[in-house]
N, C-alpha and C. Protein backbone atom coordinates (compact mmCIF):
# COMPACT_ATOMS: atom_id res chain seq x y z
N UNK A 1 -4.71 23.42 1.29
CA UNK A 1 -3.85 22.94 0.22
C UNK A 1 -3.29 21.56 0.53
N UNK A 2 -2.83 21.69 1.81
CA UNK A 2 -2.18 20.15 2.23
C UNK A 2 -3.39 18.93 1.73
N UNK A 3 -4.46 19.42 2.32
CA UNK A 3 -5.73 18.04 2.19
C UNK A 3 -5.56 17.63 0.49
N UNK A 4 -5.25 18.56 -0.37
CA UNK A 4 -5.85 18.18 -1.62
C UNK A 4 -4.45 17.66 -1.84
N UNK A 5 -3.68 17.79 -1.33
CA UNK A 5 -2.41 17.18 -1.83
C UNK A 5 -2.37 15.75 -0.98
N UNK A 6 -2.76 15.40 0.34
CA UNK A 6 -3.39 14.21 0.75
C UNK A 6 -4.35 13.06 0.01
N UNK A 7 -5.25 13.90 -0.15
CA UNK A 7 -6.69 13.44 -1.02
C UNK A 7 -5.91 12.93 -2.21
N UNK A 8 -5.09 13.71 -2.86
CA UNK A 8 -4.24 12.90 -4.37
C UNK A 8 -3.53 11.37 -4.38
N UNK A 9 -3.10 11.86 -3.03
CA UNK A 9 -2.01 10.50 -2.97
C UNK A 9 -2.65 9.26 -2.58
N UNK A 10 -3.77 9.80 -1.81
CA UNK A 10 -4.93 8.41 -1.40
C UNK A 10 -5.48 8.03 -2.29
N UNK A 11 -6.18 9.25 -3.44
CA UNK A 11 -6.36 8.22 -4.69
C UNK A 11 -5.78 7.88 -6.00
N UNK A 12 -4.43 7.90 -5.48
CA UNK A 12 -3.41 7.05 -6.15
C UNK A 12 -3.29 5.99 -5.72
N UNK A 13 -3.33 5.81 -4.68
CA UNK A 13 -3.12 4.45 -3.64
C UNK A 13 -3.91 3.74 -3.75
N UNK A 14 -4.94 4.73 -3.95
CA UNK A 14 -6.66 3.25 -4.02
C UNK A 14 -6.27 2.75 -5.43
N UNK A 15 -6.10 3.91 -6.72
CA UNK A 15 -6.23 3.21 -8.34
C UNK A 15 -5.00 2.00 -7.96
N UNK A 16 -3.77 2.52 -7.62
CA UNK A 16 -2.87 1.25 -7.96
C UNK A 16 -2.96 -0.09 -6.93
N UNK A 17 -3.78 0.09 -5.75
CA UNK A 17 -3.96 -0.85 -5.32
C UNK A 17 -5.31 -2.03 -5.94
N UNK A 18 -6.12 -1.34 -6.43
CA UNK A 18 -7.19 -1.88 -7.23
C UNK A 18 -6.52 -2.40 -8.60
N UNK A 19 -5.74 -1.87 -9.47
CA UNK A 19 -4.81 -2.87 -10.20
C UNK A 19 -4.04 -3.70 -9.86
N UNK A 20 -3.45 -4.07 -8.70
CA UNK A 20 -2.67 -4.90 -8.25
C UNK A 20 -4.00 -6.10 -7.73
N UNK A 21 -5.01 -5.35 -6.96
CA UNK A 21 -5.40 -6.78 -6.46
C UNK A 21 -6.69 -6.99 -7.18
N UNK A 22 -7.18 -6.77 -8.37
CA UNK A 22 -7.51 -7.13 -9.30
C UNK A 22 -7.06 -7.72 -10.67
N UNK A 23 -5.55 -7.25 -10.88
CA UNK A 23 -5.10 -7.81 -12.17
C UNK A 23 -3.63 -8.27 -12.01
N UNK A 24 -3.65 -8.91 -11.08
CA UNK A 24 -1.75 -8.93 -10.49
C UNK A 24 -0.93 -9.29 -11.84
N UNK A 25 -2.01 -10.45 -12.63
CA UNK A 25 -0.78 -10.74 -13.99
C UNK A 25 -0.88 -10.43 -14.79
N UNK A 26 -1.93 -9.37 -15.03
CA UNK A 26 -1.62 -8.08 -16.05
C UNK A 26 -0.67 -6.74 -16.06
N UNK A 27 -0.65 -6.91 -14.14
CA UNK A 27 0.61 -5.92 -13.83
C UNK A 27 2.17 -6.32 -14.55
N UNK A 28 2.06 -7.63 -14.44
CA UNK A 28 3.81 -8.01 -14.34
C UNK A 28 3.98 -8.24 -15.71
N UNK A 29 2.65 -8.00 -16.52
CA UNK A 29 2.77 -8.20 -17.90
C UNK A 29 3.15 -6.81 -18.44
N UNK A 30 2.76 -5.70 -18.18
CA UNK A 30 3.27 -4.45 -18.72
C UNK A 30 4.22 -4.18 -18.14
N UNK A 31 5.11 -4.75 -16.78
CA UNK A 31 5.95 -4.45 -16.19
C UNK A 31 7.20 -5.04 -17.18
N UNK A 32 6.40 -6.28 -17.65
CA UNK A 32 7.84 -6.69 -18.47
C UNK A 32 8.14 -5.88 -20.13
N UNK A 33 6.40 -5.65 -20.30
CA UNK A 33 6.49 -4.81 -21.59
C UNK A 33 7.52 -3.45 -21.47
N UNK A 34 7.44 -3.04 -20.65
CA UNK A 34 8.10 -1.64 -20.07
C UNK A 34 9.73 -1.63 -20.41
N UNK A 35 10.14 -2.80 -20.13
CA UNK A 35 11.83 -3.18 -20.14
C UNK A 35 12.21 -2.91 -21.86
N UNK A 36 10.95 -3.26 -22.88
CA UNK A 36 11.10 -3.08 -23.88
C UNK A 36 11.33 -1.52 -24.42
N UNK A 37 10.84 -0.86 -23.48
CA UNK A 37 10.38 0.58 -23.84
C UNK A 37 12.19 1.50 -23.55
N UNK A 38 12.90 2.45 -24.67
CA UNK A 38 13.61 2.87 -24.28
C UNK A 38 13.40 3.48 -23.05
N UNK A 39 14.58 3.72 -22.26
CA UNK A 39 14.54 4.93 -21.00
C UNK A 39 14.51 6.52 -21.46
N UNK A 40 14.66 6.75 -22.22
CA UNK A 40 14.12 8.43 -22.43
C UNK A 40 13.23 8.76 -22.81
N UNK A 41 12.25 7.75 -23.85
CA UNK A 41 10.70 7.36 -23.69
C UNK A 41 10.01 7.31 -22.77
N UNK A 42 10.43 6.35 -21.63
CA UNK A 42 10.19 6.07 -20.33
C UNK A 42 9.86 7.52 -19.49
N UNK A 43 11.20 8.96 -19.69
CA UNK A 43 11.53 9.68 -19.10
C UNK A 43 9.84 10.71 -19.55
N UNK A 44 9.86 10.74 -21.16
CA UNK A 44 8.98 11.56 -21.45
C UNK A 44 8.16 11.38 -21.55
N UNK A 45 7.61 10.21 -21.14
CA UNK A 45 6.22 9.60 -21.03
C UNK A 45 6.14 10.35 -19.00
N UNK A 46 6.77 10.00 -18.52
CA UNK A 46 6.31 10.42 -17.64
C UNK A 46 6.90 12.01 -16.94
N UNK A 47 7.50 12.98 -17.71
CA UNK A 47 7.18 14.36 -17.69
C UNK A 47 5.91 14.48 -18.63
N UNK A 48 5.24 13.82 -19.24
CA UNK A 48 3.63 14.72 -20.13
C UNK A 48 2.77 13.88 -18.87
N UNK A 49 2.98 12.98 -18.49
CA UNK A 49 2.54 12.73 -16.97
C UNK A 49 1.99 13.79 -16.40
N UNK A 50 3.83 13.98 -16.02
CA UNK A 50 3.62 15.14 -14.69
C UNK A 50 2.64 16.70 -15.47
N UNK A 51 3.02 16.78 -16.48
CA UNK A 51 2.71 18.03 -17.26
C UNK A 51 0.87 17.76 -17.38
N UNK A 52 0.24 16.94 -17.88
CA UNK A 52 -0.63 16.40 -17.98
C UNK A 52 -1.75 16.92 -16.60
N UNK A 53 -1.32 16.22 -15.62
CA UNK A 53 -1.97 15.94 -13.86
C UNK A 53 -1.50 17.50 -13.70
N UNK A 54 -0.59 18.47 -13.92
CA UNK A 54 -0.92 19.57 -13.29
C UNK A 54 -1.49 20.56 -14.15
N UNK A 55 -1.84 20.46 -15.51
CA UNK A 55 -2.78 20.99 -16.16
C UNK A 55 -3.98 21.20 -15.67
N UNK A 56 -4.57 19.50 -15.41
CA UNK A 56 -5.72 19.07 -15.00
C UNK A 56 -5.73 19.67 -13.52
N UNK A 57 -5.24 20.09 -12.87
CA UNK A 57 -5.13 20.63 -11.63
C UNK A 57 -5.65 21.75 -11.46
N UNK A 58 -4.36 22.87 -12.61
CA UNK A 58 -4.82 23.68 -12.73
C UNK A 58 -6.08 24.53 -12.88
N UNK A 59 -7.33 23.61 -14.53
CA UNK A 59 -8.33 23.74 -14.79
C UNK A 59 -8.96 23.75 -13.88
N UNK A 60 -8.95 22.63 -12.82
CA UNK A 60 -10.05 22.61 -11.71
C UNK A 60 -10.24 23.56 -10.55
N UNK A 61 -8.35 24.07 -10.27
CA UNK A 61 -8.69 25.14 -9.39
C UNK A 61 -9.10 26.65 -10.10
N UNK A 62 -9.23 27.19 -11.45
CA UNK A 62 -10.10 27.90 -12.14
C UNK A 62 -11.03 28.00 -12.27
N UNK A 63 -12.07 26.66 -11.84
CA UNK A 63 -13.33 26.61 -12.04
C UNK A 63 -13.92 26.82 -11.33
């Protein structure tokens, strides 16, 4: 269980490092878009996130 919870965070690390050093001023461009975005938007955009990634979790350990 630990590895797959390892394995996640490494390829989180690879996607957001591959946006950073591929698109650095497209980053700071949604970074500023973001400020536009209310904070409880903000909040529930990222609980269907979290809700989202452990769905997809789920399915896979079913299969």
């Amino acid at each position: 269980m630990i590895d797959l919870l390892v394995t996640g965070v490494a390829m989180v690390l690879i996607i957001e490092g591959l946006a950073y050093a591929l698109a650095p001023s497209l980053i700071e461009r949604m970074l500023e878009a973001m400020r536009d975005v209310p904070l409880d938007l903000r909040r529930l955009i990222g609980v269907s996130a979290i809700a989202a990634g452990t769905a997809m979790l789920w399915i896979l350990q079913a299969l």
